[in-house]
Structure formats: structure tokens, C-alpha cells
C-alpha atoms as a PDB file:
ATOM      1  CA  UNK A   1       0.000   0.000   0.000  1.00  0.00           C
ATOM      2  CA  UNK A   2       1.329   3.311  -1.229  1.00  0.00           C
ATOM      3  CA  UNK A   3       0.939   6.211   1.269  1.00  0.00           C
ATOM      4  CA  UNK A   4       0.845   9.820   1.040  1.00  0.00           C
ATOM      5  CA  UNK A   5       3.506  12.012   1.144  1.00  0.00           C
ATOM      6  CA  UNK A   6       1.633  13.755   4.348  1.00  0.00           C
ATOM      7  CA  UNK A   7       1.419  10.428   5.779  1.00  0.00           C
ATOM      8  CA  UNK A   8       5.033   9.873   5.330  1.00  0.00           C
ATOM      9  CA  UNK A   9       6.148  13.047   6.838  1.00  0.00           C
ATOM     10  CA  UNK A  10       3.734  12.213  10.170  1.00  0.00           C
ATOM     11  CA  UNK A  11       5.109   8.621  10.263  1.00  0.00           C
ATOM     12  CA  UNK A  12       8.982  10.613  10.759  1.00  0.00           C
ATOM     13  CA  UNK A  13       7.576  12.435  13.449  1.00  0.00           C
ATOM     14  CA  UNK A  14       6.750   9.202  15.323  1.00  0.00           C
ATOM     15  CA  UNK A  15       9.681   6.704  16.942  1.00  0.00           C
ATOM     16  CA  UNK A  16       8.470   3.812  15.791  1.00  0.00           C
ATOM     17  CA  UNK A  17      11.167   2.028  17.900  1.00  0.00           C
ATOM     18  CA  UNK A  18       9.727   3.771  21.039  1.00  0.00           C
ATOM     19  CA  UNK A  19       6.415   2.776  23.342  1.00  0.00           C
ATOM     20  CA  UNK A  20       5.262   6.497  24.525  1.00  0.00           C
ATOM     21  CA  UNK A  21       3.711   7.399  27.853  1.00  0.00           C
ATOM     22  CA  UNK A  22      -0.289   7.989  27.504  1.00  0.00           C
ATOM     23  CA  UNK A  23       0.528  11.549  27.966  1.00  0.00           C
ATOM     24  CA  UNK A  24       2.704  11.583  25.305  1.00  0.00           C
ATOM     25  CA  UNK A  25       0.650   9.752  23.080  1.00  0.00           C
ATOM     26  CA  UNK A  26      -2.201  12.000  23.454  1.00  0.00           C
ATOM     27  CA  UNK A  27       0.061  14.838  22.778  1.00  0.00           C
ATOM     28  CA  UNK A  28       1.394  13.752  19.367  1.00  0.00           C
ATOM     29  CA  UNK A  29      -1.331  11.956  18.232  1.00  0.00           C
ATOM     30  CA  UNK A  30      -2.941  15.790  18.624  1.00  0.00           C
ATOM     31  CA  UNK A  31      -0.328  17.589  16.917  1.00  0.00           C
ATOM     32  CA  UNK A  32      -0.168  15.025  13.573  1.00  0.00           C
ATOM     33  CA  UNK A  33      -3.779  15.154  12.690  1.00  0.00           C
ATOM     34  CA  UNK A  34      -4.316  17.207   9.720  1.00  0.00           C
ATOM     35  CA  UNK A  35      -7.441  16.226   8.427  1.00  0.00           C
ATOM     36  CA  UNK A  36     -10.774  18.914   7.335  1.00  0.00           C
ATOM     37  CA  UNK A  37     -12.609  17.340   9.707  1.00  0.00           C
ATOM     38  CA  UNK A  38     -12.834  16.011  13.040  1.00  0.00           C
ATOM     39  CA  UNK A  39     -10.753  13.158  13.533  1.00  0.00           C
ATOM     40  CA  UNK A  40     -11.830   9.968  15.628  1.00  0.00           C
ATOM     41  CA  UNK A  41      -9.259   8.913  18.149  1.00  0.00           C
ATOM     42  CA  UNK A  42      -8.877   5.192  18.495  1.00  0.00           C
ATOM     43  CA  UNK A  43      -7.639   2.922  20.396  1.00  0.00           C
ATOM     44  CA  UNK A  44      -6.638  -0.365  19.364  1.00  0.00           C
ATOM     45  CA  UNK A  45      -5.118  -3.495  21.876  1.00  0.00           C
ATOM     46  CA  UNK A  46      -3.847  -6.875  20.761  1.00  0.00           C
ATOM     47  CA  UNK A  47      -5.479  -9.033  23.676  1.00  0.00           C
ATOM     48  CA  UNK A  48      -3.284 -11.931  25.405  1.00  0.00           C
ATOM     49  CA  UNK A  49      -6.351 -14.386  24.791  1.00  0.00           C
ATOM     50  CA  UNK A  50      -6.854 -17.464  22.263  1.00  0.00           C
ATOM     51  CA  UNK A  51      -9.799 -15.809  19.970  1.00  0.00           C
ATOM     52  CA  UNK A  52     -10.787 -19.415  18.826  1.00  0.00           C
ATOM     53  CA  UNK A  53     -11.918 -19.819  22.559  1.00  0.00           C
ATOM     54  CA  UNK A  54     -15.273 -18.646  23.464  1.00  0.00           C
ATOM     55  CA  UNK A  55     -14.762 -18.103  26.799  1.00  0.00           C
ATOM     56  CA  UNK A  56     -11.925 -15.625  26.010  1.00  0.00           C
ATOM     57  CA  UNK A  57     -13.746 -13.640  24.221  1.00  0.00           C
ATOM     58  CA  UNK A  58     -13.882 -10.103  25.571  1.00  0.00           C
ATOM     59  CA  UNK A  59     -16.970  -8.139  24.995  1.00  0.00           C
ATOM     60  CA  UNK A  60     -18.404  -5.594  27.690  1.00  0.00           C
ATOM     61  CA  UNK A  61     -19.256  -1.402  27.683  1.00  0.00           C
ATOM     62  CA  UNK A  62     -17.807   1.508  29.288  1.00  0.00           C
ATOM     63  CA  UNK A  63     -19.419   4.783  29.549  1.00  0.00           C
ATOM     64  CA  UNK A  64     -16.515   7.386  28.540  1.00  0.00           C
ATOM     65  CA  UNK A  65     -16.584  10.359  30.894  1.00  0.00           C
ATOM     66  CA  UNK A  66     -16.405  13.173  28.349  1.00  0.00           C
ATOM     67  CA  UNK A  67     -18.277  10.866  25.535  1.00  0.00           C
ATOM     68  CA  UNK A  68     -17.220  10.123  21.925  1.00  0.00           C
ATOM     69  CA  UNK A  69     -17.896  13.025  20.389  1.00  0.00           C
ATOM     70  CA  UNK A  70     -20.104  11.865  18.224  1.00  0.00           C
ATOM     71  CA  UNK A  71     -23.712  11.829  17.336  1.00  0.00           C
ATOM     72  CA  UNK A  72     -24.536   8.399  17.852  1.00  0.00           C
ATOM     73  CA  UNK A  73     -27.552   6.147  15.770  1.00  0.00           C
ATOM     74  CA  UNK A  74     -29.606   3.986  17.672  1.00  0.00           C
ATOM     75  CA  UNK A  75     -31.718   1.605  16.470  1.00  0.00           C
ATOM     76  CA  UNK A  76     -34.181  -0.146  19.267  1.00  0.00           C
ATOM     77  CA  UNK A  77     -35.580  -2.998  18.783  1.00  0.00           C
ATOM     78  CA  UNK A  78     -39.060  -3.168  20.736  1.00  0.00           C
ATOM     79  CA  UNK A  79     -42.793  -3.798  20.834  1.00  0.00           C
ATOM     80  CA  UNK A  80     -45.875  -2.781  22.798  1.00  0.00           C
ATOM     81  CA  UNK A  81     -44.788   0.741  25.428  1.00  0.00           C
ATOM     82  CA  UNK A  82     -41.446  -0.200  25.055  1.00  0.00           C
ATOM     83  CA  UNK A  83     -41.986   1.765  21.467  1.00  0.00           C
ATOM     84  CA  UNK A  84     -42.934   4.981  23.419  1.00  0.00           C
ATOM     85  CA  UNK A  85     -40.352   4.509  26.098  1.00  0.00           C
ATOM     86  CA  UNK A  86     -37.277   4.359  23.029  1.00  0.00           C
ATOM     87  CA  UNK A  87     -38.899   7.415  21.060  1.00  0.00           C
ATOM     88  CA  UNK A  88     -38.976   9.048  24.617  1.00  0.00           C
ATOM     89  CA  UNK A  89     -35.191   8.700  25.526  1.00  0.00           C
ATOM     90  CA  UNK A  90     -34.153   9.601  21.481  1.00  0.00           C
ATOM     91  CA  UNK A  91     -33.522   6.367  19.828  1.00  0.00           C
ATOM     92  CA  UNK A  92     -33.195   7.267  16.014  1.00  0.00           C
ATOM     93  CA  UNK A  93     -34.931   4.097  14.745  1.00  0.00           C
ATOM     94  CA  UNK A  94     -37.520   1.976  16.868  1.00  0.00           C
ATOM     95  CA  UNK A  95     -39.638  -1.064  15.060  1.00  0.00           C
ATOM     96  CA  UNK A  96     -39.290  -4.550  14.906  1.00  0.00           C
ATOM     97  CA  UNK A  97     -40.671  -6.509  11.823  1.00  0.00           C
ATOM     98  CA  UNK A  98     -40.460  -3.164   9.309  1.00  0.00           C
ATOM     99  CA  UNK A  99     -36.038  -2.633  10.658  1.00  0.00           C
ATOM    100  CA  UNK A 100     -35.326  -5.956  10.750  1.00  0.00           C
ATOM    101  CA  UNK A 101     -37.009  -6.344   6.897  1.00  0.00           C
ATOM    102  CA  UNK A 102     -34.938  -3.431   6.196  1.00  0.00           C
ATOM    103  CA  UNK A 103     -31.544  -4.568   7.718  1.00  0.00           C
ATOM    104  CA  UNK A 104     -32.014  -7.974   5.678  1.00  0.00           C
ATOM    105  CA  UNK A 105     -32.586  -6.231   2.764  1.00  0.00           C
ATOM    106  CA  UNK A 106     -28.821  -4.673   3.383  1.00  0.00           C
ATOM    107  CA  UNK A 107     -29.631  -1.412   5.475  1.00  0.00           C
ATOM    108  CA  UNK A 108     -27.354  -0.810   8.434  1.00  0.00           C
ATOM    109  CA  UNK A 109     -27.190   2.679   8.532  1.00  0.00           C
ATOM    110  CA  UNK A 110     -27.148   3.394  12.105  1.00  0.00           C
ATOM    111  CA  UNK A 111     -24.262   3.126  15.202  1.00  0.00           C
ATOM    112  CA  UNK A 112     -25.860   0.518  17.719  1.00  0.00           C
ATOM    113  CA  UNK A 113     -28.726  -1.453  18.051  1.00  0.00           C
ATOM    114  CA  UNK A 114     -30.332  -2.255  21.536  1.00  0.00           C
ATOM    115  CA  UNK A 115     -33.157  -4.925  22.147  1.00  0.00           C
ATOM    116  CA  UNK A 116     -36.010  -5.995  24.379  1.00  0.00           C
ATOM    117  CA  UNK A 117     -35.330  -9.923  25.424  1.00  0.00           C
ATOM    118  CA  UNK A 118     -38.834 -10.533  24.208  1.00  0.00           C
ATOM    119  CA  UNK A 119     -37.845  -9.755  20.733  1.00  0.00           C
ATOM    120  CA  UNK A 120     -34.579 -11.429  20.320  1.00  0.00           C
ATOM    121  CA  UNK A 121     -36.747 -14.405  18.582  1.00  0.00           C
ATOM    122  CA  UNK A 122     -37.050 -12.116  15.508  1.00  0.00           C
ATOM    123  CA  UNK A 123     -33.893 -10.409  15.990  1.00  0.00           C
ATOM    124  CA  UNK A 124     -31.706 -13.317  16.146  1.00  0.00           C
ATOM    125  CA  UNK A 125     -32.176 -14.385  12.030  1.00  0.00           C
ATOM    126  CA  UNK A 126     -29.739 -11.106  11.894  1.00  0.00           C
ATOM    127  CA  UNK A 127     -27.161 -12.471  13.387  1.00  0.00           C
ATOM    128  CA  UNK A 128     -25.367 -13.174  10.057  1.00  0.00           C
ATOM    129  CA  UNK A 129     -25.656  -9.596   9.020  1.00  0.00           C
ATOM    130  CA  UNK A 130     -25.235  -8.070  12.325  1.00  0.00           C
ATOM    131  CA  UNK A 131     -22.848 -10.170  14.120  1.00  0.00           C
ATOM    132  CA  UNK A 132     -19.909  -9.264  11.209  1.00  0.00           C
ATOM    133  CA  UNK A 133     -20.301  -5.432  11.816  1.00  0.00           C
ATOM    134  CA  UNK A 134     -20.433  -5.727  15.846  1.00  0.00           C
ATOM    135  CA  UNK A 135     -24.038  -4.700  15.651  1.00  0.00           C
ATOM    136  CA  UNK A 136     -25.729  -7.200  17.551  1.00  0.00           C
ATOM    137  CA  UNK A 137     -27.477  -6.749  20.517  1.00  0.00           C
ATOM    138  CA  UNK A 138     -26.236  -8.531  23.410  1.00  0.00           C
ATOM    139  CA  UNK A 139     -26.867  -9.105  26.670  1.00  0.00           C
ATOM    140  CA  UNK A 140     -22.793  -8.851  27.521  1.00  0.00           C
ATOM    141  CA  UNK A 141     -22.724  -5.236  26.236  1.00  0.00           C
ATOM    142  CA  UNK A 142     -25.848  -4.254  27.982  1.00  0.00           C
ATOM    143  CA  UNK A 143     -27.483  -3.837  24.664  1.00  0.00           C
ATOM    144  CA  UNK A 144     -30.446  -6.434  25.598  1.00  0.00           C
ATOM    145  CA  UNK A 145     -32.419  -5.059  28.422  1.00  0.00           C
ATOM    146  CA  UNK A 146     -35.846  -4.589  28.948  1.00  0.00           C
ATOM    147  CA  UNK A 147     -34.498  -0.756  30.581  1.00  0.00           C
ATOM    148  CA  UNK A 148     -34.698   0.197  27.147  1.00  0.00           C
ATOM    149  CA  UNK A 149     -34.880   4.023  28.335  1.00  0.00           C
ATOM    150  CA  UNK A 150     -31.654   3.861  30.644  1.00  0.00           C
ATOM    151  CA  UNK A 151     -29.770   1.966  27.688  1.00  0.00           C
ATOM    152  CA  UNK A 152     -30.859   4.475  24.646  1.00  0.00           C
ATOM    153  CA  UNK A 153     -30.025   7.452  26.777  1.00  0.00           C
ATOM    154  CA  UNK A 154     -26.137   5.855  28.018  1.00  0.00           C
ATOM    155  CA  UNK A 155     -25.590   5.286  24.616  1.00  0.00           C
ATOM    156  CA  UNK A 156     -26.478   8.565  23.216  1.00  0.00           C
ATOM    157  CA  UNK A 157     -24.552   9.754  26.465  1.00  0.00           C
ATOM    158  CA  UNK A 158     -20.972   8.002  25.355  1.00  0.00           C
ATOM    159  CA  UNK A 159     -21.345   4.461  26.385  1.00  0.00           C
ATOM    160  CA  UNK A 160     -19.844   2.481  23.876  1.00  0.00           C
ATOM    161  CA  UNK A 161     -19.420  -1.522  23.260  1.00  0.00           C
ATOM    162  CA  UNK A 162     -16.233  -3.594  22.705  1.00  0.00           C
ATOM    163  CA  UNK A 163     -15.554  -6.421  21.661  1.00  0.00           C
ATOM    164  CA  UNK A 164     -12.592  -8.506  20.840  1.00  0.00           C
ATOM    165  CA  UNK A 165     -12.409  -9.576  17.110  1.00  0.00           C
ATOM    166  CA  UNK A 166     -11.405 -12.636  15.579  1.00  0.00           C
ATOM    167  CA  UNK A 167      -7.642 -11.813  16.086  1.00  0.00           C
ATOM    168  CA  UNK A 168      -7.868 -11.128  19.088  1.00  0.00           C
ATOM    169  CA  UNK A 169      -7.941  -7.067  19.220  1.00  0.00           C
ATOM    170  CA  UNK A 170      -9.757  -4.641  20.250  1.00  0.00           C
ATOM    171  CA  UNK A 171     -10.902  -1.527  18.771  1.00  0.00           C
ATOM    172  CA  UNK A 172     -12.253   1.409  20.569  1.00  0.00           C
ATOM    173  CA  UNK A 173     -13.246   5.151  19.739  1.00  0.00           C
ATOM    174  CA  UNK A 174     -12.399   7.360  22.680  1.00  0.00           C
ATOM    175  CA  UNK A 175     -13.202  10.892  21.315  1.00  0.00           C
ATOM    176  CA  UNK A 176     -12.183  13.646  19.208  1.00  0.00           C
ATOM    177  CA  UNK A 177      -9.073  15.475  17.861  1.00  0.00           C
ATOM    178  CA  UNK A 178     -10.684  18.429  18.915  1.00  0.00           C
ATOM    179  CA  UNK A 179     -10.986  17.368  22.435  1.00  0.00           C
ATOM    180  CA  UNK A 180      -8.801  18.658  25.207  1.00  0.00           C
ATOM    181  CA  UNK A 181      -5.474  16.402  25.621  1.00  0.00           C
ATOM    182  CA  UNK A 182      -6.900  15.766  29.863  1.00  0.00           C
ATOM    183  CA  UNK A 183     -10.421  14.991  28.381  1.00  0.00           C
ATOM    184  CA  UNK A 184      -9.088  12.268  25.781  1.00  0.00           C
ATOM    185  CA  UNK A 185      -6.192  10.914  28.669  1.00  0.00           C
ATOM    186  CA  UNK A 186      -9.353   9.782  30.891  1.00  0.00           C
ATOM    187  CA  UNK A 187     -11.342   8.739  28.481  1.00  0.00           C
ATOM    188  CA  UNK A 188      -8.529   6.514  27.303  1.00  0.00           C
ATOM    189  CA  UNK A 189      -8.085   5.668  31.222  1.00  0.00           C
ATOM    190  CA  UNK A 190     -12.050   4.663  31.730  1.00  0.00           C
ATOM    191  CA  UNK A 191     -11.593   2.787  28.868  1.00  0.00           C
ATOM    192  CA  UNK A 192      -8.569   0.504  29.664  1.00  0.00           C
ATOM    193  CA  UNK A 193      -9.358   0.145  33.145  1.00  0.00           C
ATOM    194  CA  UNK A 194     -12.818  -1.355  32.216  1.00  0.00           C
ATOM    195  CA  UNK A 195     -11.252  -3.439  29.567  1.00  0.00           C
ATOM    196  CA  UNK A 196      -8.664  -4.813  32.325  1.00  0.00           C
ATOM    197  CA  UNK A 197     -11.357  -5.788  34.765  1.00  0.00           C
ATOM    198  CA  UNK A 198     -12.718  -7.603  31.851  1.00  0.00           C
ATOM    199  CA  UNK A 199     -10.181 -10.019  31.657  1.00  0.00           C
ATOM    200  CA  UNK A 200     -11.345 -13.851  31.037  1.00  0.00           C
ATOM    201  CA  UNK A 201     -10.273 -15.904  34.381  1.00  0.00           C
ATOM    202  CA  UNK A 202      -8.837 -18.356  31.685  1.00  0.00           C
ATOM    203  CA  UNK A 203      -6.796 -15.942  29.896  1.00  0.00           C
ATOM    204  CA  UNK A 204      -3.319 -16.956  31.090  1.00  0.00           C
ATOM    205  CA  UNK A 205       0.244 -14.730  30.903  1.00  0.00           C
ATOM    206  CA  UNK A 206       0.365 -10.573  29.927  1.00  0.00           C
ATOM    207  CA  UNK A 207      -3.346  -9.527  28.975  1.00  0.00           C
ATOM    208  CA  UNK A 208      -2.428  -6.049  27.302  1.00  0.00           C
ATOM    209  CA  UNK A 209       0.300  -7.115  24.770  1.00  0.00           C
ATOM    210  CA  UNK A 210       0.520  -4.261  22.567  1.00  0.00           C
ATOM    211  CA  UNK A 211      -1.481  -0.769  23.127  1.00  0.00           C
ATOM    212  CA  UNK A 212      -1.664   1.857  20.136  1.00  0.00           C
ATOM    213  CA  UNK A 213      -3.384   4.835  19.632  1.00  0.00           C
ATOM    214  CA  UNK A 214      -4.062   6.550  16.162  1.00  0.00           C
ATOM    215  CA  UNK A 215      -6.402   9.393  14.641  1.00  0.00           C
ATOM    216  CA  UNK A 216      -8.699   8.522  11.861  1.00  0.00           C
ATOM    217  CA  UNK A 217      -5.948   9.828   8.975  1.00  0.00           C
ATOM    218  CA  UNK A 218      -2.752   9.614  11.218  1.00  0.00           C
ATOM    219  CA  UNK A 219      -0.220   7.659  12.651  1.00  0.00           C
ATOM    220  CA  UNK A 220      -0.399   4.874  15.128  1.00  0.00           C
ATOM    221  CA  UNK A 221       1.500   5.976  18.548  1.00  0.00           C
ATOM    222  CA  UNK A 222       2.559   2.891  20.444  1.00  0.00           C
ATOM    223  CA  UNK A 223       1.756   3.595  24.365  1.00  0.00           C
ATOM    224  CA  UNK A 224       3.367   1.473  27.272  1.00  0.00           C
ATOM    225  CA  UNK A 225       0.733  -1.168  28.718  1.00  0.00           C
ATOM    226  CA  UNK A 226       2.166  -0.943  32.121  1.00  0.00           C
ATOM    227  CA  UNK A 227       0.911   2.474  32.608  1.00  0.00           C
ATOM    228  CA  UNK A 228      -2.604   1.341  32.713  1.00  0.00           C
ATOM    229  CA  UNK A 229      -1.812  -1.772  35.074  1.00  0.00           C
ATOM    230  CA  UNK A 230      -1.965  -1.523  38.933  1.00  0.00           C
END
């Protein structure tokens, strides 16, 4: 993959030979994004866990104490009062039937999708389409409750969802460029320290294995794991 030539010139800026305090991080991560709009800040962790083994997979939420930054779509899945109590706390979609039609026909323009238990039944033949994009409600990530209010208004709030993928990373958005460099640092911090407590019991050895954080159209910043680790 070619890269830009403004790519190329943030890549010199970074030590790629050196792991950076969060501080630090933060602080150049900042100063190399370039972009006309407001970059996402992400972080991403390679996991100490065996991904082929269900019951290391890491999944959970965190509610970010300065939020995302972003205007966040969600889609509730719900019948009976539960459709007055979603429009009530500002879902963006609420239905059953009609948006799951529409999501097998190839729609999934929204952010996160939350879920009565008493619909999962119809909910479930999405899994296929769902499941791939991290989309699917679960009860892990709070995202199946029959609190539908309480979990619409976290959401639109800043909680976000995790989960670990198939290689066993994780990917996380934990604001904006244009955030102050003490709001991102404990949003990062909320964020690890949930992810730590999340740690499967049969996850053996070093659990945070590599740490790296990165703006939507700059350069990854590797940060030292130990910093986040009583």
C-alpha cells in the first residue's frame, strides 16, 4: 500500500522504535492530525487471549466520561410501550418486523442497536448480518435489556461496546481530535481500566500485549501497557 507524502512526513515524526507514555501519546497523536474534519481517536489493543476460545472472548461497555464526540444512531428494537419509552429517551430508529425487513434487505445505517429480550426471537435471524459489523445486541454489552430508556439514553450519552475480534484485538473510539489532551487521557483511562477488569479468568500470561493509539488519517502511537496496570 502506497501512502501519502503527508502520511510519510507524520510517520517521521513518530519513533516507531519507542512505546510512549499515555501523555505523550495523546500529545502527538494531537499535533499530527491534519485532516478537514474532526478526527476519531482510536484505540486499538492486541489481547493476550486465544480468539478461537469462546470463553476468552472479551466483549463488555464503558461509559466514557467526556463521551465520543459523536452523534450516535440507535436503532431499538421493541414492541408494545417499550416503542414509546425508546422514542422518549431519542432512539433514532424503533420497530421490529419493518427494521429488521430493512436490515435484511442490506440497510445498516445506524451506530448501535439495543433490544427488548422478548424480541430477540425475531432479531436473532440477523445475526449473520449483524454479528460481522459488531451490531448485535447482546446481553454482555448491555445492549439487551428490557431498561430500554436507561440503555438508549447511556448510549447517546458516550457508552460504547467492545468487543474482541477474531484476532484477538480490540478496537475502541475514545473521542475527538478536537478534544482537550486531559479529556481524551481519561477517556482513554475509563476505557482501559474497564477493559482490564474484563479479563477472562482463563486468559493466562500478559493480557495487554501491545497498546496503540491513532487518529482517523494519522499515525499509530505505540503507548506502554504498564501504565494502565496496577
Amino acid at each position: 500500500m502506497k501512502h501519502s507524502k503527508r502520511y510519510r512526513a507524520l510517520k517521521e515524526k513518530v519513533d516507531t522504535s519507542r512505546v510512549y507514555s499515555l501523555a505523550e501519546a495523546v500529545k502527538l497523536v494531537k499535533e499530527n492530525a491534519g485532516a478537514r474534519f474532526d478526527e476519531t481517536v482510536e484505540v486499538a489493543v492486541k489481547l493476550g487471549i486465544d480468539p478461537k476460545k469462546q470463553d476468552q472472548m472479551v466483549a463488555g461497555t464503558v461509559s466514557l466520561p467526556h463521551g465520543t464526540g459523536k452523534q450516535v444512531r440507535v436503532l431499538a428494537f421493541v414492541k408494545g410501550d417499550k416503542v414509546d419509552e425508546a422514542q422518549a429517551a431519542g432512539a433514532d430508529y424503533v420497530g421490529l418486523e419493518d427494521l429488521v425487513e430493512k436490515i435484511s434487505s442490506g440497510w445498516t445505517d445506524f451506530d448501535v442497536a439495543v433490544a427488548t429480550p422478548d424480541t430477540m426471537a425475531i432479531v436473532g435471524r440477523l445475526g449473520k448480518i449483524l454479528g460481522p459489523k459488531g451490531l448485535m445486541p447482546s446481553p454482555k454489552t448491555q445492549t439487551v435489556t428490557f431498561d430500554i430508556g436507561a440503555a438508549v439514553r447511556a448510549l447517546k450519552a458516550g457508552r460504547i461496546s467492545y468487543r474482541s475480534d477474531k484476532t484477538g484485538n480490540v478496537h475502541a473510539p475514545v473521542g475527538k481530535i478536537s478534544f482537550a489532551e486531559e479529556k481524551l487521557i481519561e477517556n482513554i483511562r475509563a476505557f482501559m481500566g474497564e477493559l482490564i477488569r474484563n479479563k477472562p479468568a482463563s486468559a493466562k500470561g500478559q493480557f495487554i500485549r501491545k497498546l496503540v493509539l491513532s487518529s482517523t488519517m494519522g499515525v499509530g502511537v505505540r503507548m506502554d501497557p504498564k501504565e494502565f496496570i496496577d
